[in-house]
C-alpha atoms as a PDB file:
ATOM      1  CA  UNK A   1       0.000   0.000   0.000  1.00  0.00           C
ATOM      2  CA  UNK A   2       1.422   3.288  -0.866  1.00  0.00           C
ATOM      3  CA  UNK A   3       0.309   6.347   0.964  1.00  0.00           C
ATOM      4  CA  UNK A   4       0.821   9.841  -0.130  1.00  0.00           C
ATOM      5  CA  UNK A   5       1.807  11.740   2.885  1.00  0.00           C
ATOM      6  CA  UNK A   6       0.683  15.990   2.580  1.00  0.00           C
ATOM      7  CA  UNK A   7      -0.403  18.488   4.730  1.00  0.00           C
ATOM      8  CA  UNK A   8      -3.881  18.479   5.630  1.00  0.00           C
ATOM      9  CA  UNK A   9      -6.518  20.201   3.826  1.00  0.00           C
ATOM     10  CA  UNK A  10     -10.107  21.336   4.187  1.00  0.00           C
ATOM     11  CA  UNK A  11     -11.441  18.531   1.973  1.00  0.00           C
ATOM     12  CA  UNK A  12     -10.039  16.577   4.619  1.00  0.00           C
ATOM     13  CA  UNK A  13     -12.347  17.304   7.439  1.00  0.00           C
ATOM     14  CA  UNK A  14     -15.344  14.765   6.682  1.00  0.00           C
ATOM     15  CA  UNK A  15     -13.109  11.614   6.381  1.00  0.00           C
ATOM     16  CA  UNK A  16     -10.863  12.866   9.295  1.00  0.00           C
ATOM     17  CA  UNK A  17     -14.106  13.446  12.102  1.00  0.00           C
ATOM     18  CA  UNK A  18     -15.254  10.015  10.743  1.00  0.00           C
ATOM     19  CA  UNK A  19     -11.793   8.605  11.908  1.00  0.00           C
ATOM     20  CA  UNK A  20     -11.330  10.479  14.972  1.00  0.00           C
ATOM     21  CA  UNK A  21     -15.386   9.880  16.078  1.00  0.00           C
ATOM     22  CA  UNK A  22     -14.374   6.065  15.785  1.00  0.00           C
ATOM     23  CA  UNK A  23     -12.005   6.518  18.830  1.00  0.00           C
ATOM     24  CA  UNK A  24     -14.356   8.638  20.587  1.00  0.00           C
ATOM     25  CA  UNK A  25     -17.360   6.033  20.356  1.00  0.00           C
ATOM     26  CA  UNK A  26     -15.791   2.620  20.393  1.00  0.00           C
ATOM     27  CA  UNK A  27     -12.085   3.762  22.488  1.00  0.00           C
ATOM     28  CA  UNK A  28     -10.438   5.373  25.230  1.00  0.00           C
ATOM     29  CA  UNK A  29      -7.904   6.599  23.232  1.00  0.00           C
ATOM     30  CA  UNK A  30      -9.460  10.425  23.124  1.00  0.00           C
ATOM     31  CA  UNK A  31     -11.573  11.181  26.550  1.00  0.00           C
ATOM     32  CA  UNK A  32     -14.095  13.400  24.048  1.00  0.00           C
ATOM     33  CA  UNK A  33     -17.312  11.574  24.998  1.00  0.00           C
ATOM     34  CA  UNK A  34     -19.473  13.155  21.793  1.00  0.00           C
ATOM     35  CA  UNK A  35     -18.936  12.466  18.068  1.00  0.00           C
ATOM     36  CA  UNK A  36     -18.468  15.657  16.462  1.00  0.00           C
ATOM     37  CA  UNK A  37     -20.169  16.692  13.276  1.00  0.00           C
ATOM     38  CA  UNK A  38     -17.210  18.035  10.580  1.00  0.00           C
ATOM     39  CA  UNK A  39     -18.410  21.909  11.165  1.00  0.00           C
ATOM     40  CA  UNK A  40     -17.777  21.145  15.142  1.00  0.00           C
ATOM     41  CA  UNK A  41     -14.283  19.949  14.221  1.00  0.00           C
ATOM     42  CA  UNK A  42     -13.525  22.867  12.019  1.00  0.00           C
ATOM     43  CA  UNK A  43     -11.928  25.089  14.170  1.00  0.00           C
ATOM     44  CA  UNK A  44      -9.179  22.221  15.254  1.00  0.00           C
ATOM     45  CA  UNK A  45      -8.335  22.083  11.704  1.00  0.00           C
ATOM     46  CA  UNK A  46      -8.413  25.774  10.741  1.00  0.00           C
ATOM     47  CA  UNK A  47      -5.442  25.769  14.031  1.00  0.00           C
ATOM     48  CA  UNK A  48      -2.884  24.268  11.875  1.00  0.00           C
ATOM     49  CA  UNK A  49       0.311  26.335   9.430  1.00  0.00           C
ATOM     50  CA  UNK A  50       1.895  25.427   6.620  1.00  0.00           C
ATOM     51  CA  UNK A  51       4.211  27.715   8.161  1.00  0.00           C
ATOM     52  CA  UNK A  52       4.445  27.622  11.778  1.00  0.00           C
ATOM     53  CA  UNK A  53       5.454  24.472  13.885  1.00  0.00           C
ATOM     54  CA  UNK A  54       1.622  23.661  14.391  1.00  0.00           C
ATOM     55  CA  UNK A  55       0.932  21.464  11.717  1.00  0.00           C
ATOM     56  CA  UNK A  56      -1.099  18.570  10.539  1.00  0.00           C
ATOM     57  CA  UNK A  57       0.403  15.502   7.847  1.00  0.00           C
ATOM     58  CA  UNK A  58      -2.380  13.260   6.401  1.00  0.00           C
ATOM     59  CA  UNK A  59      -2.091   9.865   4.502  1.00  0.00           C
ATOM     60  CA  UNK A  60      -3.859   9.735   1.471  1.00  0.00           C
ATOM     61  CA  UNK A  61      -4.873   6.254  -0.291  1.00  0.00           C
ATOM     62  CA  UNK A  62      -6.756   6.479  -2.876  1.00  0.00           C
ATOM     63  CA  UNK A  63      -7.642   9.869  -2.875  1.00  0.00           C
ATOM     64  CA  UNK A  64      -9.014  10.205   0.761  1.00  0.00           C
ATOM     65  CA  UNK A  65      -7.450  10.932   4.006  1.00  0.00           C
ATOM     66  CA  UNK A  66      -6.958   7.336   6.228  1.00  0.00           C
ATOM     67  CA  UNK A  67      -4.983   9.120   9.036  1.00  0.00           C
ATOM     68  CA  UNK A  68      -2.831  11.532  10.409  1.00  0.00           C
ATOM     69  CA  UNK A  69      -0.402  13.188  12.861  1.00  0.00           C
ATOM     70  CA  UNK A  70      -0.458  16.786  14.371  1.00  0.00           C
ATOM     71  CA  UNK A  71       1.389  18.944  16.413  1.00  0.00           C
ATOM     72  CA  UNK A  72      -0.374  21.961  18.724  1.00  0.00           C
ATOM     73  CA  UNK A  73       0.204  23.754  21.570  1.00  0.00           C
ATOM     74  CA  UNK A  74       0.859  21.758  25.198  1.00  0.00           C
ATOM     75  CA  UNK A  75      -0.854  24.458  27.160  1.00  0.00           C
ATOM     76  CA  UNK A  76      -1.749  28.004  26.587  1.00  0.00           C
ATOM     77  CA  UNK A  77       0.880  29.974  29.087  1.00  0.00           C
ATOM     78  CA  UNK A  78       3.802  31.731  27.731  1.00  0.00           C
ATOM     79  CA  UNK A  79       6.079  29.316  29.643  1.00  0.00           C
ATOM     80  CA  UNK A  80       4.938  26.518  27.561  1.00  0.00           C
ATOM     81  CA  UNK A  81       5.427  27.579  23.936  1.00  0.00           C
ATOM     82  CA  UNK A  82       8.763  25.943  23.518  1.00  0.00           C
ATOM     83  CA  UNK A  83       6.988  22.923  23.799  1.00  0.00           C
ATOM     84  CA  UNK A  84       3.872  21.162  21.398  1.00  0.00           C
ATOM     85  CA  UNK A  85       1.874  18.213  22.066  1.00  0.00           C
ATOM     86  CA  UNK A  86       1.474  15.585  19.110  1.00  0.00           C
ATOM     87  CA  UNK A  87      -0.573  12.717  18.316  1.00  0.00           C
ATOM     88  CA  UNK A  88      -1.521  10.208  15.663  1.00  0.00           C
ATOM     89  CA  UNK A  89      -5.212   8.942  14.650  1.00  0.00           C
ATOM     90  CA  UNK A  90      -5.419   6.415  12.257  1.00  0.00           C
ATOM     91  CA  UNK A  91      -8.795   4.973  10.321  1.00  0.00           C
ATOM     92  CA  UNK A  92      -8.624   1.159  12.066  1.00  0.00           C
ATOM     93  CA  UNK A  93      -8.740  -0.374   8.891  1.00  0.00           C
ATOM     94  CA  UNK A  94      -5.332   1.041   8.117  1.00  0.00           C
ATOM     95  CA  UNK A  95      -2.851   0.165  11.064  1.00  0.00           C
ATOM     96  CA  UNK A  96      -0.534  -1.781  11.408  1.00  0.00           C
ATOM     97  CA  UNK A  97       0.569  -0.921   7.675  1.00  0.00           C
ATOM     98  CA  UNK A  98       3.519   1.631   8.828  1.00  0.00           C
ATOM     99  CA  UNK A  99       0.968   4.546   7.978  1.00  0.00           C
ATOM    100  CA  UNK A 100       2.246   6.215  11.780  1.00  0.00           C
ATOM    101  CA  UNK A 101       5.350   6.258  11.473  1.00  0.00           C
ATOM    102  CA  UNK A 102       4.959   7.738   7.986  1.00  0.00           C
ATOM    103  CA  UNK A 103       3.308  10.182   9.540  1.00  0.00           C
ATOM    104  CA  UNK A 104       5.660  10.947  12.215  1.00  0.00           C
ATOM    105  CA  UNK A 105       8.676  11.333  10.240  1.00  0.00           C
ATOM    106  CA  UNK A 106       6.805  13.986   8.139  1.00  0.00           C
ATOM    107  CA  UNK A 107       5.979  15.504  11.415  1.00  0.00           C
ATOM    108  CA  UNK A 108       9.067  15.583  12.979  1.00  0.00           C
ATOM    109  CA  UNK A 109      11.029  16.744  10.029  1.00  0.00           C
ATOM    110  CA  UNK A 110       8.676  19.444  10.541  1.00  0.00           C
ATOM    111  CA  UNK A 111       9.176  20.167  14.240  1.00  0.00           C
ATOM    112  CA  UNK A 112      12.982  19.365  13.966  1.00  0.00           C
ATOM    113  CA  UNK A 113      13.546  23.080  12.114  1.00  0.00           C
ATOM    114  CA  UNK A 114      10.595  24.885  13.925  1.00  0.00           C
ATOM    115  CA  UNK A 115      12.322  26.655  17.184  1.00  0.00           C
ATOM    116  CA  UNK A 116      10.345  23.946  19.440  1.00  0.00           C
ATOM    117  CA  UNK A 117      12.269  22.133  21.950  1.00  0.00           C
ATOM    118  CA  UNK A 118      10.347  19.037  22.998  1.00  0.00           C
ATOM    119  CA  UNK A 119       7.253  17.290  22.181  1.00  0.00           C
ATOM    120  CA  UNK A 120       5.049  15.574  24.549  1.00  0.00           C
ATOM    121  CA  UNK A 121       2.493  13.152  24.072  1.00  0.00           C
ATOM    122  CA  UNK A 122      -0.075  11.487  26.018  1.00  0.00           C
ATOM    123  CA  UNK A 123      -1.393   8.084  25.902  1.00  0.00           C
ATOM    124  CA  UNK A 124      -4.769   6.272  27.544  1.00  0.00           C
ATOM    125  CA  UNK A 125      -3.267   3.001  28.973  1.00  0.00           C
ATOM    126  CA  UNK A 126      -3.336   0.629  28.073  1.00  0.00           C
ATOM    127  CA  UNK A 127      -2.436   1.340  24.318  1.00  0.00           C
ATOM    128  CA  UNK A 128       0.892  -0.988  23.339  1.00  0.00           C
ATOM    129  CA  UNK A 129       0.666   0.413  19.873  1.00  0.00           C
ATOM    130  CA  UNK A 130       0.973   3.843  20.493  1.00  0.00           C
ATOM    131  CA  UNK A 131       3.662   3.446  23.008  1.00  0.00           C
ATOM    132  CA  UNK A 132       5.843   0.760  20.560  1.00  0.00           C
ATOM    133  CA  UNK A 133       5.141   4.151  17.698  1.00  0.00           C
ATOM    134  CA  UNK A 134       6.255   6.777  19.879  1.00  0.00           C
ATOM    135  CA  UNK A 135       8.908   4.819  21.461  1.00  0.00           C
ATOM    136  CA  UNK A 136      10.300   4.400  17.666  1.00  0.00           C
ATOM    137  CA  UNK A 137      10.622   7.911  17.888  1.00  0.00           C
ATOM    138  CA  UNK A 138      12.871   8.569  20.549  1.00  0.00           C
ATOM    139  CA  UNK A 139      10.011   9.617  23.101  1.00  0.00           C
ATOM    140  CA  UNK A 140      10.598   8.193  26.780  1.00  0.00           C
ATOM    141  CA  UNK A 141       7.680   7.808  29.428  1.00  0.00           C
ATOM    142  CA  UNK A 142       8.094  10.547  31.836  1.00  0.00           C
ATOM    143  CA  UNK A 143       5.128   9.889  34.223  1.00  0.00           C
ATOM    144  CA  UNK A 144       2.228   8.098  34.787  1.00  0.00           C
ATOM    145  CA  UNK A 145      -1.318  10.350  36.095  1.00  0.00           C
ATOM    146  CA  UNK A 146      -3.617   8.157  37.636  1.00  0.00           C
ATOM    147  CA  UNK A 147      -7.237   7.662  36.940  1.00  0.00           C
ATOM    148  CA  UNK A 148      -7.547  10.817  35.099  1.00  0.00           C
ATOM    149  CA  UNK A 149     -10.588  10.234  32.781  1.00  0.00           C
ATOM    150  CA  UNK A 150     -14.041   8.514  33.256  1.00  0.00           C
ATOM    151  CA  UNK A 151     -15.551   7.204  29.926  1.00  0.00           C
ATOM    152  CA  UNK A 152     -16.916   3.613  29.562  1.00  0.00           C
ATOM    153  CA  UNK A 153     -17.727   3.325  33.202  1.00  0.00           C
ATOM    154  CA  UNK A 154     -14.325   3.474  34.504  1.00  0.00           C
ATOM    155  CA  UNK A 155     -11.358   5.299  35.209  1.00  0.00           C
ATOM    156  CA  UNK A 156      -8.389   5.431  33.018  1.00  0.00           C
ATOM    157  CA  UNK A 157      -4.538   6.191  33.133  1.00  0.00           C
ATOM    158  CA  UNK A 158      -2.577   8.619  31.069  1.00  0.00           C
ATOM    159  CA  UNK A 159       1.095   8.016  30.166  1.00  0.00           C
ATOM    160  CA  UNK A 160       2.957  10.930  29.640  1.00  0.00           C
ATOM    161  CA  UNK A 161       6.133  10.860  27.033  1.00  0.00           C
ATOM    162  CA  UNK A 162       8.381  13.526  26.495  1.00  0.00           C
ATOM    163  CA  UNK A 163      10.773  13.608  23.217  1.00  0.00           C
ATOM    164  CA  UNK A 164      13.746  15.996  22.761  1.00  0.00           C
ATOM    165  CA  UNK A 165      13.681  18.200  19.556  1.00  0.00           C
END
């Protein structure tokens, strides 16, 4: 399978909410709790630069967008704009076919000349995929917050990893 990795674009945003409402309906992956509609999601892609280090890669097969990985701001204080938060959502049909780390190279290539000097990323656990993909990448597990979000009748834990750029 050969994907065309590109920076995201508005004709992205129907086939993009379809993948990300997938982890909000069926995972813990995201602790959103409501599908969104593609105008609700609009504003998270109208965030991203072709310029700046916030940014957004998508694979493309066959003309529509089966994943991607973004980078955005960690927290909105001064203090924290050296650093960006990332993540990678993939349609499930398509993993485990080397679309993420695709994705993540494009990224990071990205990120590696933007002025940023670490990216963090947190992951529900358990997730072994996730943490095998961003372990790939040079990101090491910094700490662990406890029972952080309630979805599916339960609590879950969030991993936090922390990569040098």
């Amino acid at each position: 399978m050969s994907a065309h990795i590109r920076f995201v674009e508005a004709r992205d945003l129907a086939p993009l909410t379809e993948i990300y409402n997938y982890y909000v309906r069926e995972t813990p992956v995201t602790f959103d709790v409501e599908p969104y509609t593609p105008e609700g999601r609009r504003p998270w892609l109208e965030k991203f630069s072709r310029e700046g280090p916030y940014c957004c890669f998508v694979a493309e097969i066959d003309g529509v967008a089966r994943g991607w990985a973004s980078s955005g701001p960690y927290r909105a204080k001064a203090a924290y704009d050296s650093s960006c938060e990332v993540s990678v959502y993939l349609d499930p049909a398509y993993q485990h076919e080397g679309l993420g780390s695709a994705l993540y190279e494009q990224l990071f290539t990205r990120l590696a000349g933007s002025g940023l000097h670490r990216a963090l990323a947190g992951i529900t656990q358990p997730n072994p995929g996730s943490a095998a993909l961003h372990a790939r990448f040079g990101f090491e597990r910094v700490g662990v917050f406890r029972e952080v979000g309630w979805k599916f009748d339960r609590y879950w834990d969030v991993a936090w990893l922390s990569k040098d750029l």
